[in-house]
Each structure stands twice: as structure tokens, then as C-alpha cells.
C-alpha atoms as a PDB file:
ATOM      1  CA  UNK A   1     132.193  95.264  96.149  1.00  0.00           C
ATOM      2  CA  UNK A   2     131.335  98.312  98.138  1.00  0.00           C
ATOM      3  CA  UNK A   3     127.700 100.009  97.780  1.00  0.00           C
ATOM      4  CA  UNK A   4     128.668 102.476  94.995  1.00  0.00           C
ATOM      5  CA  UNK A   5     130.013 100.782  92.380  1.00  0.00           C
ATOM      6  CA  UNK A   6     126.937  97.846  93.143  1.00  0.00           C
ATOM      7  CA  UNK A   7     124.173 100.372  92.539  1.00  0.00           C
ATOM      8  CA  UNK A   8     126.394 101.996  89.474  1.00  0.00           C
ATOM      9  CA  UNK A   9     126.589  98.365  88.179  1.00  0.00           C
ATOM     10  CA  UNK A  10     122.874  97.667  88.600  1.00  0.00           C
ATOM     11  CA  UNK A  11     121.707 101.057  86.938  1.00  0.00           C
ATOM     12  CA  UNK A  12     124.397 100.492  83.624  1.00  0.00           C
ATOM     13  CA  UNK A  13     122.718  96.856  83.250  1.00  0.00           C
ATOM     14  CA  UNK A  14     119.269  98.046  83.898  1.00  0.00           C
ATOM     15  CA  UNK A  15     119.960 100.988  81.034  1.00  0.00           C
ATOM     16  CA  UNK A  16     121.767  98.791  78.945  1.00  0.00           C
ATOM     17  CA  UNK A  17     119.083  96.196  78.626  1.00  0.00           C
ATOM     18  CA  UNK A  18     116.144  98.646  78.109  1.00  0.00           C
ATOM     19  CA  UNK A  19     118.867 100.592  74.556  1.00  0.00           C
ATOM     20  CA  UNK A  20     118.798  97.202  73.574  1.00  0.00           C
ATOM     21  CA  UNK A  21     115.709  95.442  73.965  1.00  0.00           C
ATOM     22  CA  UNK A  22     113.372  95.647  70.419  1.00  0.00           C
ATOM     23  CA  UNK A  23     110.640  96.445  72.510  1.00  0.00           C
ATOM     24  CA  UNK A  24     111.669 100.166  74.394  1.00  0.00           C
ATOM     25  CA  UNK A  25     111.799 102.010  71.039  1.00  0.00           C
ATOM     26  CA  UNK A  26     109.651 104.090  73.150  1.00  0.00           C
ATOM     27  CA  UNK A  27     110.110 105.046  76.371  1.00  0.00           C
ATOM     28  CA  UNK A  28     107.580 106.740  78.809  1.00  0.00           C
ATOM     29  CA  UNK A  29     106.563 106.536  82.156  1.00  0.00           C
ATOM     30  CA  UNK A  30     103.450 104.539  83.185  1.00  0.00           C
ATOM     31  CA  UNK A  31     100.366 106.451  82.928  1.00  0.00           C
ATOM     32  CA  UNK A  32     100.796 108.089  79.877  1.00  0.00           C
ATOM     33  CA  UNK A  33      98.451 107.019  76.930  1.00  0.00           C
ATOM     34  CA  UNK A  34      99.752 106.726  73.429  1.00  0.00           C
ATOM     35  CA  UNK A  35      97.763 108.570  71.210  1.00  0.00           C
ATOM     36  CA  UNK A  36     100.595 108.409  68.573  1.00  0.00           C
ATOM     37  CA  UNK A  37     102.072 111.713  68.636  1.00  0.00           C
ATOM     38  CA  UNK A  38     105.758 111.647  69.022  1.00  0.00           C
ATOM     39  CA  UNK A  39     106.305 114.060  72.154  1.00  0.00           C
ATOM     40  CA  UNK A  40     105.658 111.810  74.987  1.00  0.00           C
ATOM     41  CA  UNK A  41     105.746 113.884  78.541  1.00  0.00           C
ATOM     42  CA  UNK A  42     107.219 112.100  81.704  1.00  0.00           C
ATOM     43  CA  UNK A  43     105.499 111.740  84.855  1.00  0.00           C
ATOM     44  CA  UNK A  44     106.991 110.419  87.965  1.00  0.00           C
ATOM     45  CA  UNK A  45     105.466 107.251  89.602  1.00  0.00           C
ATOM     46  CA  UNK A  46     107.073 108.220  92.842  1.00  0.00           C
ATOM     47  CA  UNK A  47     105.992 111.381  94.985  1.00  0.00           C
ATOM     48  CA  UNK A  48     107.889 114.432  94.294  1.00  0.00           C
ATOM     49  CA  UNK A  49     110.007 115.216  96.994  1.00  0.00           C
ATOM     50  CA  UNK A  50     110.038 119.187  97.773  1.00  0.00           C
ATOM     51  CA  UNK A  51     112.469 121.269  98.564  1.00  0.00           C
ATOM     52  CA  UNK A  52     113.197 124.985  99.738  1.00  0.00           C
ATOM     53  CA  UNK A  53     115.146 126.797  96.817  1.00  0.00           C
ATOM     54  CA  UNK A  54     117.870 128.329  97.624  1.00  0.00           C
ATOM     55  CA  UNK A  55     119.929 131.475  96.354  1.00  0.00           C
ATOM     56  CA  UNK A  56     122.175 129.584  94.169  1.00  0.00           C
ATOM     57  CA  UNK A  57     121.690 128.637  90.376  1.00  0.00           C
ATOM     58  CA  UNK A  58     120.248 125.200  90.632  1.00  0.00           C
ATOM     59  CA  UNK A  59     118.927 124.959  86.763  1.00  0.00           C
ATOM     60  CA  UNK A  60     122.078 123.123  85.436  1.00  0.00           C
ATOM     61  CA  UNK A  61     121.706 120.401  88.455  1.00  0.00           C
ATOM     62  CA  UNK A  62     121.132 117.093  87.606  1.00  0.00           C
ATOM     63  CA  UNK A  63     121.464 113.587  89.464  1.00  0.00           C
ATOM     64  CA  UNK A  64     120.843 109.646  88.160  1.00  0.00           C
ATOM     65  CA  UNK A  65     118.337 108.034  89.923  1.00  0.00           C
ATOM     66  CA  UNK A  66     116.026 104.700  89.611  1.00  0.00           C
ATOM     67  CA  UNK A  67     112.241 104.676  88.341  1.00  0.00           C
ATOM     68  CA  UNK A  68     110.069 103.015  86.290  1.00  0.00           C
ATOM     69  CA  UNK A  69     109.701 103.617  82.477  1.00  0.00           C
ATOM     70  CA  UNK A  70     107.365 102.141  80.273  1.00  0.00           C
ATOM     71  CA  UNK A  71     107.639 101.346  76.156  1.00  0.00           C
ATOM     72  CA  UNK A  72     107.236  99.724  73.226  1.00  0.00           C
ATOM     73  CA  UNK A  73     104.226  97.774  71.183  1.00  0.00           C
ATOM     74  CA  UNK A  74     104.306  95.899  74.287  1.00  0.00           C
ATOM     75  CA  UNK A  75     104.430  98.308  77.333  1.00  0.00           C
ATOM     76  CA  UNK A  76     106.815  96.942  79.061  1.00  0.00           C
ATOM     77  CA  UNK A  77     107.694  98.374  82.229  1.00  0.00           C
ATOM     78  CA  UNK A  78     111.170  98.086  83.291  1.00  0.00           C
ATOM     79  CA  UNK A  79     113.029  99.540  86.903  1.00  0.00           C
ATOM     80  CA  UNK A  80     115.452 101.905  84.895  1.00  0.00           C
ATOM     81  CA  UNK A  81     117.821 104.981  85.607  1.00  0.00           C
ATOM     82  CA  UNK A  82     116.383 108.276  84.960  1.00  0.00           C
ATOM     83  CA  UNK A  83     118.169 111.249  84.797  1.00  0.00           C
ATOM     84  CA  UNK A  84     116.091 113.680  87.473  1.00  0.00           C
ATOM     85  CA  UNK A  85     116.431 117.965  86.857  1.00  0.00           C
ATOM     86  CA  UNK A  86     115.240 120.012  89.832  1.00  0.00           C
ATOM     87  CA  UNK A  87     112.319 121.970  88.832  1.00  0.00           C
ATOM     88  CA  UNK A  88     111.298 125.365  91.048  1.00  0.00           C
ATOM     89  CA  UNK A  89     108.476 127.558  91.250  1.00  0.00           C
ATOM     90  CA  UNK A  90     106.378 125.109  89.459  1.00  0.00           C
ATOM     91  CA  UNK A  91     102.370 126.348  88.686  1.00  0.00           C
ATOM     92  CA  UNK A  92     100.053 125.713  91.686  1.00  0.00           C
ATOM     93  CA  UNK A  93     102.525 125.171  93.774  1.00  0.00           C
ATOM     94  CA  UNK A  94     104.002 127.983  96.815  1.00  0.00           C
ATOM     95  CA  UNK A  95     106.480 130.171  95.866  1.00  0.00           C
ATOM     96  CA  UNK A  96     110.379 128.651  95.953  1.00  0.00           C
ATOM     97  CA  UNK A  97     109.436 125.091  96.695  1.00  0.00           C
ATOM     98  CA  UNK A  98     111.447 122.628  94.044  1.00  0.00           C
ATOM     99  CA  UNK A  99     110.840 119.552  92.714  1.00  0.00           C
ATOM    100  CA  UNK A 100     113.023 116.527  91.526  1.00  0.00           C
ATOM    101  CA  UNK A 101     111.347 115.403  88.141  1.00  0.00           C
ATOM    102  CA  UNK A 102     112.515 113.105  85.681  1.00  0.00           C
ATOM    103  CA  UNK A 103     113.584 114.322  82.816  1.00  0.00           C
ATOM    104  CA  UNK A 104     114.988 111.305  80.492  1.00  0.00           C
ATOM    105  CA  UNK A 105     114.837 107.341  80.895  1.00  0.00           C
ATOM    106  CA  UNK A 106     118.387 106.803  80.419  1.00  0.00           C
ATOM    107  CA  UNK A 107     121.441 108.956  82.523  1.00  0.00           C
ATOM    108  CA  UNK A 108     123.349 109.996  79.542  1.00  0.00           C
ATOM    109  CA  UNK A 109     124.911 113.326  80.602  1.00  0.00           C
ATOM    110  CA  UNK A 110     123.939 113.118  84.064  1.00  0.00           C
ATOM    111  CA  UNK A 111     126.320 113.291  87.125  1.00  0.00           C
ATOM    112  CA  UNK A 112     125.910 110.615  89.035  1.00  0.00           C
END
């Protein structure tokens, strides 16, 4: 089985298994605190990788990758895909640097 299809295998059981587990009727990434409002905001657990923008229209760019999300009555944190969106000119950060930040815990509508 080459490479590819392994890690596209691994990421469609590790999604699968967090849609149907009773516990993820919540998802967020570790970190956050529930104080029971229902717009929960992602934040990475891994370092944001930067990267110079360039001239070309990157807003529609998306890419499935692996990181950790957290849920449910129990908080449960599972190794899950997340569907990353590249992210420039951010605040407090230098002018036409871009970051990969994730954007949902599952890759629905998300090139891989």
C-alpha cells in the first residue's frame, strides 16, 4: 500500500471514529475552556508555520492535515484531520507573512 492512500486511510478512520463517537458532539482544540457558549474558536497545538505571501489569491486555499481536537462531556482528545486555511496579514504580526490555521476538525470540503 503506497504512502498516500496509508495516510488517506488513517485520516478517514481517525474522522470517522471522532462523527461517531457519543462523546465529540463538541469539538475544539485543547486549551479552550467551555464556558457554554456555542461558538467555540480553534487554536492550533502545533506552531504556526509562516510563510511569505505571495501575489496570487491564496484565500480559497485549503489542505487536510492531522492535529489534535478535543470534545465532549468528557474531553476527549483524539489525533484527527483538520482542514487548515492559510491566513495572511494576521494582527501583530509583519506585513505579508501567512499562517496555516485550522479551521474545522473534520476535512469535509478540503482538497487533500
Amino acid at each position: 500500500m503506497s504512502p498516500k492512500y496509508l495516510l488517506l486511510a488513517t485520516l478517514l478512520t481517525a474522522t470517522l471514529s471522532i462523527f461517531f463517537s457519543s462523546s465529540a458532539s463538541t469539538l475544539v482544540v485543547r486549551g479552550n475552556i467551555d464556558d457554554g457558549s456555542s461558538d467555540m474558536r480553534m487554536k492550533p497545538l502545533v506552531s504556526q508555520e509562516m510563510i511569505n505571501e505571495t501575489r496570487r489569491r491564496l484565500g480559497s486555499f485549503q489542505v487536510c492535515g492531522l492535529c489534535t481536537c478535543c470534545g465532549g462531556v468528557r474531553r476527549q482528545c483524539l489525533p484527527s484531520p483538520c482542514c487548515y486555511t492559510i491566513n495572511c496579514n494576521l494582527p501583530n504580526r509583519p506585513f505579508g507573512l501567512c499562517s496555516f490555521t485550522p479551521k474545522a476538525c473534520n476535512c469535509f470540503g478540503c482538497s487533500f
